[in-house]
N, C-alpha and C. Protein backbone atom coordinates (compact mmCIF):
# COMPACT_ATOMS: atom_id res chain seq x y z
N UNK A 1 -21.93 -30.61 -35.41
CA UNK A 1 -21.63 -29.17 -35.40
C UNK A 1 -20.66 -28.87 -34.26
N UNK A 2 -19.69 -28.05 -34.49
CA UNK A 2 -18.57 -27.91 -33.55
C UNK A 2 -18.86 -26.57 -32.70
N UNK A 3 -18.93 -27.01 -31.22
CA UNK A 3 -19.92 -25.95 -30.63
C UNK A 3 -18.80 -24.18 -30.13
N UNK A 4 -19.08 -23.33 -30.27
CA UNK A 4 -18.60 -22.50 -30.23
C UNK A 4 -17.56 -22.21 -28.91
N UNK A 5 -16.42 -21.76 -28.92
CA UNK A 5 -15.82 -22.00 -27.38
C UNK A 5 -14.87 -20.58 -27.61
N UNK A 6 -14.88 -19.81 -26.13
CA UNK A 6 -13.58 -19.04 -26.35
C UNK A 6 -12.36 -19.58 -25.55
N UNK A 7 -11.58 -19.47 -26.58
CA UNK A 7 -10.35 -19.85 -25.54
C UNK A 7 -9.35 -19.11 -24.32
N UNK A 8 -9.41 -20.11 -23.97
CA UNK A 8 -8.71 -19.37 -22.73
C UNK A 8 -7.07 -18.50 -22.85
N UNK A 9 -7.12 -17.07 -22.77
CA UNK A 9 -5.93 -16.51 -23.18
C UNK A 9 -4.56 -16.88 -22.43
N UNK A 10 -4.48 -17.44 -21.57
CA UNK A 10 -3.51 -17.94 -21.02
C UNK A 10 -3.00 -19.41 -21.54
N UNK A 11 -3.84 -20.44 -21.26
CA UNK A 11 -3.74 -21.56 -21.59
C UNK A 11 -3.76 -21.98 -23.08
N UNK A 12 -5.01 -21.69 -24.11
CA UNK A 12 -5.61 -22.34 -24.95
C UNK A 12 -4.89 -21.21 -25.96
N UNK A 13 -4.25 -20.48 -25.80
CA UNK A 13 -3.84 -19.69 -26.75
C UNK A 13 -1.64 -19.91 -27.35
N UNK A 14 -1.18 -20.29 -28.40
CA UNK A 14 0.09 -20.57 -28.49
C UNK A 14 0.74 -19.44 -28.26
N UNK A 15 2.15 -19.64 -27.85
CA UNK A 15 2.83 -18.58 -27.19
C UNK A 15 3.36 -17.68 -28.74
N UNK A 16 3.46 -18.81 -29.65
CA UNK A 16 3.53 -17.97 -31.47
C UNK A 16 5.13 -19.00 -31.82
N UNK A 17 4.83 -19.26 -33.35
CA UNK A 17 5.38 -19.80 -33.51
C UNK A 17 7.17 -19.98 -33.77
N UNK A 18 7.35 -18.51 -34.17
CA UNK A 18 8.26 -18.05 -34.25
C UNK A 18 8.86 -17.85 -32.82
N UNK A 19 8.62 -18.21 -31.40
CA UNK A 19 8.93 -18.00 -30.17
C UNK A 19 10.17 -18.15 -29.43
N UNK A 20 11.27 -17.90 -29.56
CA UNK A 20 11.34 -16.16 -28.65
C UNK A 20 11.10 -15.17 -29.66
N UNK A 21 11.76 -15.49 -30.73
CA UNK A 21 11.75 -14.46 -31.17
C UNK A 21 10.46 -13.46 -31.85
N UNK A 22 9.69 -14.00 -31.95
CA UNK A 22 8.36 -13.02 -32.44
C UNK A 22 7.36 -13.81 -30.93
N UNK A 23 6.80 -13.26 -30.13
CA UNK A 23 5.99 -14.02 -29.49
C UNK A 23 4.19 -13.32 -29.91
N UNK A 24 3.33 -14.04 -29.16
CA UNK A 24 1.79 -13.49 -28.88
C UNK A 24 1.85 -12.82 -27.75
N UNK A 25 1.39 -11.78 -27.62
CA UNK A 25 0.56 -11.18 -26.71
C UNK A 25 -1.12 -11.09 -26.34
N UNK A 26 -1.37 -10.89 -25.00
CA UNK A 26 -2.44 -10.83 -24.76
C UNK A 26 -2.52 -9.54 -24.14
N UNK A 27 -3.58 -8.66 -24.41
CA UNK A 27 -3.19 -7.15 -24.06
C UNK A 27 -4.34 -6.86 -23.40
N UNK A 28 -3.79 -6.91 -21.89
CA UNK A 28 -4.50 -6.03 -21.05
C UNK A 28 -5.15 -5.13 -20.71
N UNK A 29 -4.06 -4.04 -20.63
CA UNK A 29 -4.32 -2.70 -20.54
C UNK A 29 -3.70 -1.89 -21.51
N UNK A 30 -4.59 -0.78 -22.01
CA UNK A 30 -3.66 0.38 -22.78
C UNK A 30 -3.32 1.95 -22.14
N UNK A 31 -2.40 2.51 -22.58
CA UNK A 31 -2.40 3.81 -22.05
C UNK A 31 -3.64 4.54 -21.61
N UNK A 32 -4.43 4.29 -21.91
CA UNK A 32 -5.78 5.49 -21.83
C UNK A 32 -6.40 4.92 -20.72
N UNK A 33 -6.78 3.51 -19.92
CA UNK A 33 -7.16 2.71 -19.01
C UNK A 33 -6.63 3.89 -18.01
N UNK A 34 -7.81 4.18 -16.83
CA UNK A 34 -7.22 4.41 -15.25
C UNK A 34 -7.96 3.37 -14.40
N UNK A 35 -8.20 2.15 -15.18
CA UNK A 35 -8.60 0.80 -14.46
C UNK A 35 -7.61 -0.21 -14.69
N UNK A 36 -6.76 -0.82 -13.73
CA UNK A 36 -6.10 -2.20 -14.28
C UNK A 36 -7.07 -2.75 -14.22
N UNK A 37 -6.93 -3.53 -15.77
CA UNK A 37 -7.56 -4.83 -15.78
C UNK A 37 -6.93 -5.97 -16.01
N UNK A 38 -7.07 -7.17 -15.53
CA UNK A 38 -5.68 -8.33 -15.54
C UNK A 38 -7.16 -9.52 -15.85
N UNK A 39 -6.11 -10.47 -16.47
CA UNK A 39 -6.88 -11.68 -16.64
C UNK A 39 -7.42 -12.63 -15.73
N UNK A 40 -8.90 -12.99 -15.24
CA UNK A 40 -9.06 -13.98 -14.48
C UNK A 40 -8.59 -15.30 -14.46
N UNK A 41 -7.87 -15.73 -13.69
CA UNK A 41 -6.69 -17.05 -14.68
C UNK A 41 -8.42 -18.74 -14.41
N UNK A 42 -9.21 -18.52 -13.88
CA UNK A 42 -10.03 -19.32 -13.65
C UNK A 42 -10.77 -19.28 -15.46
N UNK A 43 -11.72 -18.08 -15.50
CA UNK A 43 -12.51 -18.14 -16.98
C UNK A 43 -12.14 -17.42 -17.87
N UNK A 44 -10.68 -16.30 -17.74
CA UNK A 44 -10.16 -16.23 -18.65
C UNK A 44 -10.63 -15.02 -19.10
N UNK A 45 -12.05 -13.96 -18.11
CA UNK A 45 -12.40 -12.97 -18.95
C UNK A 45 -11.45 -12.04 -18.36
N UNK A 46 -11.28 -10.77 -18.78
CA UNK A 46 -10.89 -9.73 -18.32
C UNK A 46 -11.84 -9.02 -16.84
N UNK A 47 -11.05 -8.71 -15.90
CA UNK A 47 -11.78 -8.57 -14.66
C UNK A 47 -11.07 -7.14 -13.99
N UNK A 48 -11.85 -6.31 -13.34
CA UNK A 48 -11.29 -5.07 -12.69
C UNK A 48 -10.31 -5.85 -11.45
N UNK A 49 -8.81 -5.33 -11.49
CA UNK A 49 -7.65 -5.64 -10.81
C UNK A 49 -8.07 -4.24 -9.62
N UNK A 50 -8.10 -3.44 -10.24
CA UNK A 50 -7.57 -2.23 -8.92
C UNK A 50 -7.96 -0.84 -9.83
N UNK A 51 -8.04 0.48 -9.62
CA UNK A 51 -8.09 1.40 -10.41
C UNK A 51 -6.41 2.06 -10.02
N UNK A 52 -6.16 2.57 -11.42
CA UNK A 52 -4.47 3.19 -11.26
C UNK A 52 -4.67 4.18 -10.28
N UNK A 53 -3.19 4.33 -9.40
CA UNK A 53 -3.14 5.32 -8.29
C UNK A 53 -2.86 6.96 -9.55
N UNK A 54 -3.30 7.79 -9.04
CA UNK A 54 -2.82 8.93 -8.96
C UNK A 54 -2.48 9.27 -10.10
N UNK A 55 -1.50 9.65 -10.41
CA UNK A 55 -1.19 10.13 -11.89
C UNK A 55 -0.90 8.79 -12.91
N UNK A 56 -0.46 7.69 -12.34
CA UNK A 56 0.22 6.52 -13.07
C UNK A 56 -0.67 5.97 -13.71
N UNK A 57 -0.11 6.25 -14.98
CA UNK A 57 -1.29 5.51 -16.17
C UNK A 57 0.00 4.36 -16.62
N UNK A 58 -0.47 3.45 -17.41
CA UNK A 58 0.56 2.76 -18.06
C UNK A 58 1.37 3.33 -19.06
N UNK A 59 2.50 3.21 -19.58
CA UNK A 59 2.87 4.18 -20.51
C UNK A 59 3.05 3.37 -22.30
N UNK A 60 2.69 1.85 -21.84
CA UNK A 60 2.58 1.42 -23.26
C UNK A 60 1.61 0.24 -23.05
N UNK A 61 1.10 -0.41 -24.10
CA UNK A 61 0.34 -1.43 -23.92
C UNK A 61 0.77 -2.67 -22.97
N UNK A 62 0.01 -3.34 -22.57
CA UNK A 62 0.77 -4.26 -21.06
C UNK A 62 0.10 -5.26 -21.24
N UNK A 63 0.38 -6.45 -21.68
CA UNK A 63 0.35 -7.83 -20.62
C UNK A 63 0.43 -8.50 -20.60
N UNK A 64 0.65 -9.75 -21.40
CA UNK A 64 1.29 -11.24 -21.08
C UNK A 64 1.35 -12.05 -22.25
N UNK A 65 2.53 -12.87 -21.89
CA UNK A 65 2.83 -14.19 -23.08
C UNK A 65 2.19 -15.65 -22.79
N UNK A 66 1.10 -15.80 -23.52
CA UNK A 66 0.78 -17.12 -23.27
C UNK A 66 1.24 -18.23 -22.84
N UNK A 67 0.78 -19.24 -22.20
CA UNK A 67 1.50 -20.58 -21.71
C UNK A 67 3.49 -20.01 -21.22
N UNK A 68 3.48 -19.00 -20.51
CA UNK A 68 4.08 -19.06 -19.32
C UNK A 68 4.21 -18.59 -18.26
N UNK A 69 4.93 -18.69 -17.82
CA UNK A 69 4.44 -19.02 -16.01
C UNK A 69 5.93 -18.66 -15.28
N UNK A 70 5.90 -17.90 -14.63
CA UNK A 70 7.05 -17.38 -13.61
C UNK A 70 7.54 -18.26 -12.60
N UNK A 71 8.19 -19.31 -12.40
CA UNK A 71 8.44 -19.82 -10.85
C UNK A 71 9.99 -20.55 -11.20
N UNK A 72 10.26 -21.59 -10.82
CA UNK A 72 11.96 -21.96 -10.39
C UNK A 72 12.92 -21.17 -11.42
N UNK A 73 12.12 -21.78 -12.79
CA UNK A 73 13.38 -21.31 -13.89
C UNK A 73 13.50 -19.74 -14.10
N UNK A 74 12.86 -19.33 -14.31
CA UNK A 74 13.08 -17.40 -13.99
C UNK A 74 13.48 -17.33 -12.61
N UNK A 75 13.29 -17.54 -11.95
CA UNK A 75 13.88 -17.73 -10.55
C UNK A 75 15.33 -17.70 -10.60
N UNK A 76 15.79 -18.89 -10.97
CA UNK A 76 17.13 -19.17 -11.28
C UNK A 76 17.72 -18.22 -11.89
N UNK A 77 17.60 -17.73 -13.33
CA UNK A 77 17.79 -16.84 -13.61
C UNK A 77 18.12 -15.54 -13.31
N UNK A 78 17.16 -14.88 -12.34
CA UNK A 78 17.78 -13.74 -11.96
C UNK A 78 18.65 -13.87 -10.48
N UNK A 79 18.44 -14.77 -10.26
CA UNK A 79 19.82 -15.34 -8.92
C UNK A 79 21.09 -15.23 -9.56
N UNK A 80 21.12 -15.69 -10.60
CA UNK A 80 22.04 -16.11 -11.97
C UNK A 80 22.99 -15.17 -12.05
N UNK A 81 22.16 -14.11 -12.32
CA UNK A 81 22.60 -12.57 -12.78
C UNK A 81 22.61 -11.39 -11.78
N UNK A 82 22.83 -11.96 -10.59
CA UNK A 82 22.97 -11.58 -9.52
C UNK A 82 21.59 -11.00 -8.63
N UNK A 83 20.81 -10.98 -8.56
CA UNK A 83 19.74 -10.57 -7.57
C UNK A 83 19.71 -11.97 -6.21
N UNK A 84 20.85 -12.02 -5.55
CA UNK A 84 20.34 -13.19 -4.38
C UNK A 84 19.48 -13.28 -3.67
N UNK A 85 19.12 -12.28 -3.62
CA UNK A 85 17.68 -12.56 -2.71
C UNK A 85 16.17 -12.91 -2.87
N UNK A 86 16.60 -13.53 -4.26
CA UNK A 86 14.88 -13.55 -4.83
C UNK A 86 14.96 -14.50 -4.65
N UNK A 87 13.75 -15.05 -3.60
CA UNK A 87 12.65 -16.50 -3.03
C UNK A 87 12.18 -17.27 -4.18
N UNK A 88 11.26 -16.27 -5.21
CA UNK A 88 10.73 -17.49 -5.78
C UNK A 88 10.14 -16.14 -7.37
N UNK A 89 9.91 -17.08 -8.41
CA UNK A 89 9.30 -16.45 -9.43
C UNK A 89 7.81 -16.51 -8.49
N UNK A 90 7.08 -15.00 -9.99
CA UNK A 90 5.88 -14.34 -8.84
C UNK A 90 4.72 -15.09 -9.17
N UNK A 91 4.85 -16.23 -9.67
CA UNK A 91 3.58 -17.25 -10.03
C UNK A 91 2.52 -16.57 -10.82
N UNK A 92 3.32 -16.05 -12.17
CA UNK A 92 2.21 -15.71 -12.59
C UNK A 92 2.39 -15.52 -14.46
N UNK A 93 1.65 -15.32 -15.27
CA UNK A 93 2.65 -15.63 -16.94
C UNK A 93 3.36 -14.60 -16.66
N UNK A 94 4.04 -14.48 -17.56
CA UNK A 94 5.56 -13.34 -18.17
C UNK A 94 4.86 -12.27 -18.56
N UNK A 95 5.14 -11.21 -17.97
CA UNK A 95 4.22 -9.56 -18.39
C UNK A 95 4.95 -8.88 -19.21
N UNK A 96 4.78 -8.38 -20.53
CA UNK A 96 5.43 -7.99 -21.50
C UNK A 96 5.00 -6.64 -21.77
N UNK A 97 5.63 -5.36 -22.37
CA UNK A 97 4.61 -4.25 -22.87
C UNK A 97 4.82 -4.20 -24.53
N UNK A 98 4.20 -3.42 -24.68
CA UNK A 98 4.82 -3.24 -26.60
C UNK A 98 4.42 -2.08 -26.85
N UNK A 99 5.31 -1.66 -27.50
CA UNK A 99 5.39 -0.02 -27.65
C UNK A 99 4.79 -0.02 -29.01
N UNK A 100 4.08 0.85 -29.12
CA UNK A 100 3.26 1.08 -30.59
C UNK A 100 3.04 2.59 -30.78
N UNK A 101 3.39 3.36 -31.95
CA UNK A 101 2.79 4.73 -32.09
C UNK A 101 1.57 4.49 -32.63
N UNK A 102 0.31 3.55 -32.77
CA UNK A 102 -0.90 3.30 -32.39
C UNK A 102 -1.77 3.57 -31.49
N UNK A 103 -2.77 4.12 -31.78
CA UNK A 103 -3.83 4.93 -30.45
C UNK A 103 -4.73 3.22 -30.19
N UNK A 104 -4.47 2.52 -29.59
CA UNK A 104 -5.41 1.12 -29.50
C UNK A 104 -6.06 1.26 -27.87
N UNK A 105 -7.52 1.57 -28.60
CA UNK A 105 -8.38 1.51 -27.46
C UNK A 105 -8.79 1.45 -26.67
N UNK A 106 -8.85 -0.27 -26.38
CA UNK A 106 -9.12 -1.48 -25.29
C UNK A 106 -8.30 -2.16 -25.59
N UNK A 107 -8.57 -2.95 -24.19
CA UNK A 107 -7.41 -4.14 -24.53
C UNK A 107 -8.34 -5.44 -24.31
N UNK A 108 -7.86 -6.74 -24.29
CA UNK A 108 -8.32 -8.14 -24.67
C UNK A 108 -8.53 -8.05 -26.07
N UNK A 109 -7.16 -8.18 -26.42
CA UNK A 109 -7.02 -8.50 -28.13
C UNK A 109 -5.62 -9.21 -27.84
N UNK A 110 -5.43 -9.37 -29.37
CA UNK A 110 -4.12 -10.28 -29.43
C UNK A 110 -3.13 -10.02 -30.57
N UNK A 111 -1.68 -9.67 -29.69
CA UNK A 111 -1.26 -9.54 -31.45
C UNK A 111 0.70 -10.02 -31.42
N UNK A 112 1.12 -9.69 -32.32
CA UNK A 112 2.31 -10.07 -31.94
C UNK A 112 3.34 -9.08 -32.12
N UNK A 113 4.56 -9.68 -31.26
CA UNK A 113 5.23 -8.97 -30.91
C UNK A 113 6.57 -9.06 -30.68
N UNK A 114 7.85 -8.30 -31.17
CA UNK A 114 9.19 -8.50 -30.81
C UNK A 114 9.68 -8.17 -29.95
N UNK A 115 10.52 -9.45 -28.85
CA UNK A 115 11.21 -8.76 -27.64
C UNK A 115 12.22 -8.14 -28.32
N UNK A 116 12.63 -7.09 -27.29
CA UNK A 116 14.23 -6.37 -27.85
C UNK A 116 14.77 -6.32 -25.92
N UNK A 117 14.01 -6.58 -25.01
CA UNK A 117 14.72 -6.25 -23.85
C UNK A 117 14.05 -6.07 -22.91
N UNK A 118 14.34 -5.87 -21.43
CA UNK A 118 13.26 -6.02 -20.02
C UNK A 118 14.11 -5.39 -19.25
N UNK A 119 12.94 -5.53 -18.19
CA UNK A 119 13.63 -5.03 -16.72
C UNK A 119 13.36 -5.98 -15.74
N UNK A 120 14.68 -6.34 -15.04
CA UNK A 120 14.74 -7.65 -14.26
C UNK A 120 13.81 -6.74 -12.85
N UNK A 121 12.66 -6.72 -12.47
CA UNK A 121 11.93 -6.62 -11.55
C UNK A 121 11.78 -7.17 -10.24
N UNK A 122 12.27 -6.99 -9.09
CA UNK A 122 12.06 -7.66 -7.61
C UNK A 122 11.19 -7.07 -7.11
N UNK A 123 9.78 -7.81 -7.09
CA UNK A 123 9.10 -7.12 -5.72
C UNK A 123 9.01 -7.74 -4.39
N UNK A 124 9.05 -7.18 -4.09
CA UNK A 124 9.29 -8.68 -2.46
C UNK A 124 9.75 -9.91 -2.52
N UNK A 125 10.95 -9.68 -2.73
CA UNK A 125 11.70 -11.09 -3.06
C UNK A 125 11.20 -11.80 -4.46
N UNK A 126 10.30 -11.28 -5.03
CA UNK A 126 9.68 -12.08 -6.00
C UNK A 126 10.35 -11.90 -7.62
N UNK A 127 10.63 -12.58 -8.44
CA UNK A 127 10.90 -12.09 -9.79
C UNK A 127 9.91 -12.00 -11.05
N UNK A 128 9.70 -10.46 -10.82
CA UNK A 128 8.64 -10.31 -11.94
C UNK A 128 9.08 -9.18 -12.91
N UNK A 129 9.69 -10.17 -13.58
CA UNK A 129 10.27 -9.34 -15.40
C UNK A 129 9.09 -8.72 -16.09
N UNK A 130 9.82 -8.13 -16.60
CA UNK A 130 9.06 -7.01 -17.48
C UNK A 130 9.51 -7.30 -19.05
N UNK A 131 8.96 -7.91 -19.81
CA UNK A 131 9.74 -8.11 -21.00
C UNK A 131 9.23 -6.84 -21.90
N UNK A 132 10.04 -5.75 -22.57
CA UNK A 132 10.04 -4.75 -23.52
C UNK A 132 10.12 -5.20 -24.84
N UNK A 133 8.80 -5.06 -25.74
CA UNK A 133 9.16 -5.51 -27.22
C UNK A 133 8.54 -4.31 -27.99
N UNK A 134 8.45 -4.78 -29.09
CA UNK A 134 7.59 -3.39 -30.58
C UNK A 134 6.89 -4.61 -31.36
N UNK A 135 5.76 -3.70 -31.48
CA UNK A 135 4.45 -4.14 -32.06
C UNK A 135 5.19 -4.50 -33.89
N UNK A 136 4.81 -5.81 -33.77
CA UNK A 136 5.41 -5.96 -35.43
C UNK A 136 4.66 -5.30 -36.48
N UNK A 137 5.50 -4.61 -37.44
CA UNK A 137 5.25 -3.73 -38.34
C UNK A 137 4.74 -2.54 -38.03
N UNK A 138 4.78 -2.17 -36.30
CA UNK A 138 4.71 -0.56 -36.14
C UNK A 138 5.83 0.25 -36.75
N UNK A 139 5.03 1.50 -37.80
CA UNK A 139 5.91 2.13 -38.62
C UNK A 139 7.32 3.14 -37.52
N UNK A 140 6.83 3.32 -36.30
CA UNK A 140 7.37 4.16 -35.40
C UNK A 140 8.52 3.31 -34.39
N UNK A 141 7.96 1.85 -33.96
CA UNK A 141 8.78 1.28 -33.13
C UNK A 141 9.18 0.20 -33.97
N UNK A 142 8.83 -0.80 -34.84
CA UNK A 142 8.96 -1.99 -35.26
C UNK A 142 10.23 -2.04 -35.59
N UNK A 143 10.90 -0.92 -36.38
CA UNK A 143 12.23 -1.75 -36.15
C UNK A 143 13.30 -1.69 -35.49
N UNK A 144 12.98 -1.68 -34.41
CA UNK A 144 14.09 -1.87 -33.07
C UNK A 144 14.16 -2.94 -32.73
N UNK A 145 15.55 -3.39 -32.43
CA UNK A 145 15.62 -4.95 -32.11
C UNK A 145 16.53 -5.12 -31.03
N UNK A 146 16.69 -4.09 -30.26
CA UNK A 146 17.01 -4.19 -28.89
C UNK A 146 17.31 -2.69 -27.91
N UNK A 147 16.98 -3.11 -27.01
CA UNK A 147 16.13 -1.75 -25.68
C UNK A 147 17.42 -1.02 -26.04
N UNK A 148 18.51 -1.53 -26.36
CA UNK A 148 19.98 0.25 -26.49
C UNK A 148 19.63 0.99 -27.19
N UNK A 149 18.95 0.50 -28.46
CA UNK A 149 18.45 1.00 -28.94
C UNK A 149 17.33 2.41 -29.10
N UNK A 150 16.77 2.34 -27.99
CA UNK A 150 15.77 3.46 -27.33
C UNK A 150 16.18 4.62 -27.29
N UNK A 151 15.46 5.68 -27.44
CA UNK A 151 16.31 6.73 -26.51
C UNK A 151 16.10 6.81 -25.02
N UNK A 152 17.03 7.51 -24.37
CA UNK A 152 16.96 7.31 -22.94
C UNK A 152 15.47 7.59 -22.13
N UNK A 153 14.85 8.36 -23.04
CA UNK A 153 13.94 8.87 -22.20
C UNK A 153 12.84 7.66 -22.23
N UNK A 154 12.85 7.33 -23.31
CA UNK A 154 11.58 6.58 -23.15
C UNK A 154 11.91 5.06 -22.39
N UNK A 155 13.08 4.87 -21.80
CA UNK A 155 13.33 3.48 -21.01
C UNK A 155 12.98 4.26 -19.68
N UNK A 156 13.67 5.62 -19.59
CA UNK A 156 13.01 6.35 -18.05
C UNK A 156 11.39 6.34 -17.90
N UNK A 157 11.01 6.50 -18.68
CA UNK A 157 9.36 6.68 -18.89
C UNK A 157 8.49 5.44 -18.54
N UNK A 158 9.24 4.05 -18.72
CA UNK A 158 8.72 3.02 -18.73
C UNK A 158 9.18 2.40 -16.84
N UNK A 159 10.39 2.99 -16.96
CA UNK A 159 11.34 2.73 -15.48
C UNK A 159 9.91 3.29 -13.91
N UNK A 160 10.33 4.31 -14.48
CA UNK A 160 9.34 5.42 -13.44
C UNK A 160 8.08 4.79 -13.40
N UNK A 161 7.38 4.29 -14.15
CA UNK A 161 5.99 3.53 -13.64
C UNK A 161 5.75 2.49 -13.04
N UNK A 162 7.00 1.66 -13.46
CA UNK A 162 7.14 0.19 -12.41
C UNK A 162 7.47 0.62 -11.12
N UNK A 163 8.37 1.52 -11.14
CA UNK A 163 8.39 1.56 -9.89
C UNK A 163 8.31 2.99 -8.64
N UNK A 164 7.25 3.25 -9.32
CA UNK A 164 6.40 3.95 -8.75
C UNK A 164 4.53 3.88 -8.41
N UNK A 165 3.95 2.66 -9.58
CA UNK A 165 2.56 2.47 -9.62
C UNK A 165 2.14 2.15 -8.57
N UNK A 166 2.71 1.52 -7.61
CA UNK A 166 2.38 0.83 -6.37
C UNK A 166 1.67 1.90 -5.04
N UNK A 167 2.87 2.61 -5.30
CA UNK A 167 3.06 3.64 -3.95
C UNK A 167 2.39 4.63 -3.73
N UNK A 168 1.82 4.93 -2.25
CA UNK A 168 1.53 6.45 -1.87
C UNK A 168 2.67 7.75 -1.71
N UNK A 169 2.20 8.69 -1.74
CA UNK A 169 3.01 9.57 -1.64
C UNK A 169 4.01 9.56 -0.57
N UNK A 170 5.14 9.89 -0.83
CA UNK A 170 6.50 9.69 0.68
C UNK A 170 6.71 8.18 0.72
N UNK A 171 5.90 7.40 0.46
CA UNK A 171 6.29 5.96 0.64
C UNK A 171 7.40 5.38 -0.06
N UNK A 172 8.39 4.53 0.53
CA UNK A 172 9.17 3.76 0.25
C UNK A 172 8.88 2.72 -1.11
N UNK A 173 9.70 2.96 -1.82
CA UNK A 173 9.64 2.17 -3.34
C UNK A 173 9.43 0.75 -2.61
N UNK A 174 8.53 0.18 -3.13
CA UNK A 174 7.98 -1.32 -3.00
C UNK A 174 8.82 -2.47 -3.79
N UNK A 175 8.96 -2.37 -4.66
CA UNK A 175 9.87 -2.91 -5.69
C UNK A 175 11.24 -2.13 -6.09
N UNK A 176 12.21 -2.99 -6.69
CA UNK A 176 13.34 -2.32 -7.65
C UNK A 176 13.59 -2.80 -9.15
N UNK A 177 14.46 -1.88 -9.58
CA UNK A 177 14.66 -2.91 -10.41
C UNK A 177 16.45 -2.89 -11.05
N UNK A 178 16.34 -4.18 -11.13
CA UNK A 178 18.36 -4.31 -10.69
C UNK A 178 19.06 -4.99 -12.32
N UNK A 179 18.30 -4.36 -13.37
CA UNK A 179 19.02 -5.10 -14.28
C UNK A 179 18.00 -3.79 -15.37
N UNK A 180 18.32 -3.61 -15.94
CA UNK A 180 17.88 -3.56 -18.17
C UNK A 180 18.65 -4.41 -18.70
N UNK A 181 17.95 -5.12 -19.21
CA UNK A 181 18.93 -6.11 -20.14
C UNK A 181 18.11 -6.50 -21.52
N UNK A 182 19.12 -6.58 -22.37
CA UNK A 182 18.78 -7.00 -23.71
C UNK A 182 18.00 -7.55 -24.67
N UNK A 183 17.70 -8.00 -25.66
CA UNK A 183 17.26 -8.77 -26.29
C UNK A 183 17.09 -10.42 -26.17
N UNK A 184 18.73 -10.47 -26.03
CA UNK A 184 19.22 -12.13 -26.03
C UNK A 184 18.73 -12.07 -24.36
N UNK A 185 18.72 -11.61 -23.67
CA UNK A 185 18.66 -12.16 -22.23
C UNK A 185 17.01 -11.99 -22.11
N UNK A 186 16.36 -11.27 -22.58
CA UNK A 186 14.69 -11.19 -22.81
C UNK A 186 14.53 -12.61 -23.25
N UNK A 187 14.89 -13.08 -24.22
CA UNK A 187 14.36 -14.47 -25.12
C UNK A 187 14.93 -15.81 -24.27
N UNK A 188 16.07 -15.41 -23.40
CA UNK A 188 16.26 -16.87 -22.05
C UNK A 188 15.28 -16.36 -21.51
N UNK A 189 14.79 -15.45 -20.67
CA UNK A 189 13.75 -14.93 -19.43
C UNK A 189 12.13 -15.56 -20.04
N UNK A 190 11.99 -15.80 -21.10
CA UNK A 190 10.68 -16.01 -22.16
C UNK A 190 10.89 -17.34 -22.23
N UNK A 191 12.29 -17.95 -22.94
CA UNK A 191 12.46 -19.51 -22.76
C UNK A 191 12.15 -20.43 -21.44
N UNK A 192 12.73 -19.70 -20.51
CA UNK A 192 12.37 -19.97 -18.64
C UNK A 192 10.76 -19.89 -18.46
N UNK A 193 9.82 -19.16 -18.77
CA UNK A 193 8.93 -19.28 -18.35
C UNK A 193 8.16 -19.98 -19.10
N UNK A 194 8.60 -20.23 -20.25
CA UNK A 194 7.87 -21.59 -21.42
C UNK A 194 8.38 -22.73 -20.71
N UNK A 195 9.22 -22.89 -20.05
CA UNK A 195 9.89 -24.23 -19.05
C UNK A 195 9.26 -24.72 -17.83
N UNK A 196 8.86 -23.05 -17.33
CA UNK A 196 7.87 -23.08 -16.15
C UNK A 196 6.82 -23.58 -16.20
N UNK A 197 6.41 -23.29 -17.46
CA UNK A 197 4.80 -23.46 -17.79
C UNK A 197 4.71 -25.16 -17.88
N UNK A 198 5.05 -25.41 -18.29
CA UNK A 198 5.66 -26.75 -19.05
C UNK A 198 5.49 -27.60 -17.64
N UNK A 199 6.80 -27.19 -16.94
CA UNK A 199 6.94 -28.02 -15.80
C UNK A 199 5.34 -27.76 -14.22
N UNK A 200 4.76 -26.48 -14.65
CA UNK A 200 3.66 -26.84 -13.49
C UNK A 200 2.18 -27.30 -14.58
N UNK A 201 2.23 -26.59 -15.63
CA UNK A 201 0.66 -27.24 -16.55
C UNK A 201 1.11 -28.61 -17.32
N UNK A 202 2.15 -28.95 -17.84
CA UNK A 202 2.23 -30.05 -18.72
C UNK A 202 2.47 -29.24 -20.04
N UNK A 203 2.61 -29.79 -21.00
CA UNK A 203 2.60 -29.98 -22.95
C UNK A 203 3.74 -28.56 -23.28
């Protein structure tokens, strides 16, 4: 008898087969959360991160592409494309959101998803992308296939929370962010951290 196991959403889970271009998600948090919750990378359950500051809720579903991992090759990358001052990727998988006109609950589910575009993210020297996709076959977002696509407001909407979630009031922006970029440059930033992954876990 094959004994029952959950897998681990980081590791034990495929990044999707169709990858860059359709990937898996693992979904964190949803709009309605005023708790981050982030994955324990040890057992894999969902664990209280921090409660959201102040008004900052997330503004779309949030959180990561399986089996990868942020460090030299995203690194490179946004050196690449000019950010020189970034030290090192932020050691941690690739954080993705997906826009859905879907009311979805909770999060720790799984589903998939099209990049169309990101925001090249520095927080303290660190490079932590933001990859922007649409929930496949959402009747409202699904068929967009790249962030120009948007209207302006809703890339401001998504802008304003990165880099503002951090901060107290009067305080100095903690992070920036020095790029929106595309589709095709989303699916190298996704390829890089499937490289990463690769090169610190193996397979």
């Amino acid at each position: 008898m094959i004994p029952n196991f959950k897998a681990h959403p980081w590791h034990g889970i495929s990044v999707g087969e169709q990858a860059p271009e359709v990937v898996n998600v693992f979904v964190e948090i949803v709009p309605a959360d005023t708790i981050k919750y982030e994955v324990d990378k040890e057992t894999g359950y969902l664990k209280v991160d921090r409660p959201q500051k102040f008004s900052n809720i997330i503004p779309a579903l949030y959180g990561f592409i399986p089996r990868t991992y942020c460090h030299d090759e995203v690194k490179r990358l946004a050196i690449e494309s000019g950010s020189t001052d970034v030290t090192m990727g932020d050691n941690d998988p690739l954080d993705i959101l997906v826009l859905s006109s879907h009311n979805i609950h909770s999060g720790g589910l799984l589903m998939e998803a099209i990049p169309i575009g990101g925001f090249k993210m520095i927080d303290k020297g660190e490079a932590d992308d933001k990859i922007i996709s649409v929930m496949v076959g959402d009747h409202a977002f699904g068929h967009f296939r790249d962030v120009s696509e948007l209207p302006e407001a809703e890339i401001n909407r998504l802008m304003h929370y990165f880099l503002t979630y951090k901060n107290l009031p009067n305080e100095p922006a903690k992070c920036r962010i020095d790029e929106i970029y595309g589709a095709e440059h989303a699916k190298q930033v996704i390829l890089a951290s499937q490289e990463d992954y690769a090169n610190k876990f193996g397979g």
